[in-house]
Protein backbone atom coordinates (compact mmCIF):
# COMPACT_ATOMS: atom_id res chain seq x y z
CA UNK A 1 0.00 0.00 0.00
CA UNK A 2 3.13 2.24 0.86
CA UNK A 3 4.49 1.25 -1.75
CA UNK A 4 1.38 2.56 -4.33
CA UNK A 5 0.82 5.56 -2.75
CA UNK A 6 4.54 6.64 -3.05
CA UNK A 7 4.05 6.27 -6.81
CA UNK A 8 0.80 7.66 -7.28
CA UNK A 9 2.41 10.99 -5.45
CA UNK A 10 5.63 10.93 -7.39
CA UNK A 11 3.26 10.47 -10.74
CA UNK A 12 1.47 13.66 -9.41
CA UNK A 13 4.63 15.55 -8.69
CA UNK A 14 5.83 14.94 -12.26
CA UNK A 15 2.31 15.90 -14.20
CA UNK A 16 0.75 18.90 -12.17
CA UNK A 17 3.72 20.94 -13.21
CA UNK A 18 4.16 19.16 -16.78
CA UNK A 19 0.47 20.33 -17.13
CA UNK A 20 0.49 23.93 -15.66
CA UNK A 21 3.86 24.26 -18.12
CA UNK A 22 1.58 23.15 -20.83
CA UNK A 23 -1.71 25.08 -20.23
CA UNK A 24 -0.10 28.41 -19.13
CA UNK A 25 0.11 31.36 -21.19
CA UNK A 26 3.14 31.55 -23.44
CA UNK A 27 4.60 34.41 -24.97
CA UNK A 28 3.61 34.56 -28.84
CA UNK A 29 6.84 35.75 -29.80
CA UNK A 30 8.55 32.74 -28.36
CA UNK A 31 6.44 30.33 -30.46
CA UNK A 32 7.97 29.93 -33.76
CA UNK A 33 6.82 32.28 -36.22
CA UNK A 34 7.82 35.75 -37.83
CA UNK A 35 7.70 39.24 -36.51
CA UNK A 36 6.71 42.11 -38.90
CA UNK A 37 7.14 45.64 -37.89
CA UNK A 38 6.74 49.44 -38.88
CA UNK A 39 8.79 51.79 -36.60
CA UNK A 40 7.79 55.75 -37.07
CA UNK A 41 9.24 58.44 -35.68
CA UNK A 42 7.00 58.03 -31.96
CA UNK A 43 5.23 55.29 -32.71
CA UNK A 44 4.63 51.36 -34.20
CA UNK A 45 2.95 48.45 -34.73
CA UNK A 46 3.84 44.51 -34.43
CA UNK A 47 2.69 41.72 -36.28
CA UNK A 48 3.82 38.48 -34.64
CA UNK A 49 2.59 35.49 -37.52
CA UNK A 50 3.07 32.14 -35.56
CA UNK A 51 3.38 29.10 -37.51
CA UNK A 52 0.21 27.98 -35.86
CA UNK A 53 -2.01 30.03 -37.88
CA UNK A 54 -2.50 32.23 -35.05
CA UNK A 55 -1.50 35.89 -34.51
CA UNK A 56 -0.84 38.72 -32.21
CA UNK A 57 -0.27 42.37 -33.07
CA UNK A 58 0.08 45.59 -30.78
CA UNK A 59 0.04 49.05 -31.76
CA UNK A 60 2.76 51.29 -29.56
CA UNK A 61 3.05 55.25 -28.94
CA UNK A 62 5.41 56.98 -27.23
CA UNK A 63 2.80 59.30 -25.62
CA UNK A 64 -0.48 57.15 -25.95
CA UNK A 65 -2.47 54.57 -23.76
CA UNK A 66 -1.24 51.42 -22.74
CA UNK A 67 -0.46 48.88 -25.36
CA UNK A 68 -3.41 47.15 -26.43
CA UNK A 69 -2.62 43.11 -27.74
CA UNK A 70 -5.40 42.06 -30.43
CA UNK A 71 -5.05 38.31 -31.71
CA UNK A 72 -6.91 35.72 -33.78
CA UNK A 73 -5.83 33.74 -36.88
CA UNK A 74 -4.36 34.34 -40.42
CA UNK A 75 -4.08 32.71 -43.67
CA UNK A 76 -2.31 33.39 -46.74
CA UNK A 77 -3.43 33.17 -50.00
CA UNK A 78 -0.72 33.69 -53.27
CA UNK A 79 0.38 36.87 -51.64
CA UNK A 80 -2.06 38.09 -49.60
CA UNK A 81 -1.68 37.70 -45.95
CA UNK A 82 -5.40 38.38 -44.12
CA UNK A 83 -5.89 38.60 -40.32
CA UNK A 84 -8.81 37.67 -39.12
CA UNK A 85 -9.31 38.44 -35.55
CA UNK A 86 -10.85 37.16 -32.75
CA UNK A 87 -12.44 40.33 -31.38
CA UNK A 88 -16.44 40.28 -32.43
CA UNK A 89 -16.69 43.52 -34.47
CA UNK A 90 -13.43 44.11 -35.46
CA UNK A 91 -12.89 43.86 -39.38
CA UNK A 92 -10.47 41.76 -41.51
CA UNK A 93 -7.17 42.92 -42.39
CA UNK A 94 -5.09 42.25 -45.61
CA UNK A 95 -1.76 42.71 -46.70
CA UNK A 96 0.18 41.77 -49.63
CA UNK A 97 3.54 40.81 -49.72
CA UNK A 98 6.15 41.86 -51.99
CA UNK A 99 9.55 42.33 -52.94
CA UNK A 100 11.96 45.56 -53.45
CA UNK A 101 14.99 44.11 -54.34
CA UNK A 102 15.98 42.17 -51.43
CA UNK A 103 14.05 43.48 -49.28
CA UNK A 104 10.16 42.17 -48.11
CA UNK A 105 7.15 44.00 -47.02
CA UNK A 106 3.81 43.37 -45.97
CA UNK A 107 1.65 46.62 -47.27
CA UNK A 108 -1.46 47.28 -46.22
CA UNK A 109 -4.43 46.30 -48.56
CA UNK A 110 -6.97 48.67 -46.79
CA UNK A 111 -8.71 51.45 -49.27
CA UNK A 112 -9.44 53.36 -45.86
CA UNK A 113 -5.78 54.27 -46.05
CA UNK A 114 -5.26 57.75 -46.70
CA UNK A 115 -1.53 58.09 -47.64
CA UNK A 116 0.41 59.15 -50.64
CA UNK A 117 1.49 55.33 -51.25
CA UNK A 118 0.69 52.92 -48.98
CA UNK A 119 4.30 50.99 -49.06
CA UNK A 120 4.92 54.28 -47.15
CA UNK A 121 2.76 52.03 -43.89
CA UNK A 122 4.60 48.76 -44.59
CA UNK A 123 5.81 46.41 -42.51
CA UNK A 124 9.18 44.86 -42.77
CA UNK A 125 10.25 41.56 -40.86
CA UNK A 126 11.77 41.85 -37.57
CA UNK A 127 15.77 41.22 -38.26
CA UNK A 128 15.23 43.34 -41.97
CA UNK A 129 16.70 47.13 -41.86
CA UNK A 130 16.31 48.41 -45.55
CA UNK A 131 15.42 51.86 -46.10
CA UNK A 132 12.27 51.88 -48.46
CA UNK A 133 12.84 53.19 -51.80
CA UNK A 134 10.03 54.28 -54.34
């Protein structure tokens, strides 16, 4: 009886914390995946795409709010990436992904973009530092 009972607590000191390590909240951007990003001059945004299919993304200001972190899932279609996010009445979000020279970017697809060209709002991958030529 000892001798069950010794095993059925050692079996419980391995899995409780095998299963809280499992079931706890990660940070996305140690999952494996790729980090987009648009620095300005006081603010930015972050794109984390995991290889899950899942996504998080967080505007930041140098003067605003706290960060808010949205999430929910994307897909990828030729070269269109679209976010779809969790949040009920929050719209879709597309980006297409292209090529200047070396260099990648994810630009916006969204026509309530007011700017002069809107590779002017794109995001480049985390470890990327090309300056953006027209």
């Amino acid at each position: 009886m000892r001798k069950k009972l010794a095993i059925a607590v050692a079996l419980l000191a391995v899995t409780i914390p095998l299963g809280i390590w499992h079931f706890k909240d990660r940070d996305p951007f140690d999952a494996p995946g790729q980090t987009w990003q648009i620095d300005l001059i006081l603010a930015g945004y972050t794109l984390r795409l995991m290889d899950s299919g899942r996504y998080v993304s967080y505007h930041w200001c140098d003067i605003c709010v706290p960060i808010e972190y949205k999430s929910g899932t994307w897909s990828k279609t030729g070269d269109v990436v679209t976010l779809t996010p969790e949040s009920v009445g929050e719209k879709r979000r597309r980006y297409r992904e292209q090529a200047n020279g070396k260099c990648r970017y994810l630009v916006p697809l969204d026509p309530r973009i007011k700017t002069e060209s809107p590779i002017d709002l794109a995001l480049q991958p985390e470890a990327q530092h090309c300056r953006l030529e027209r």
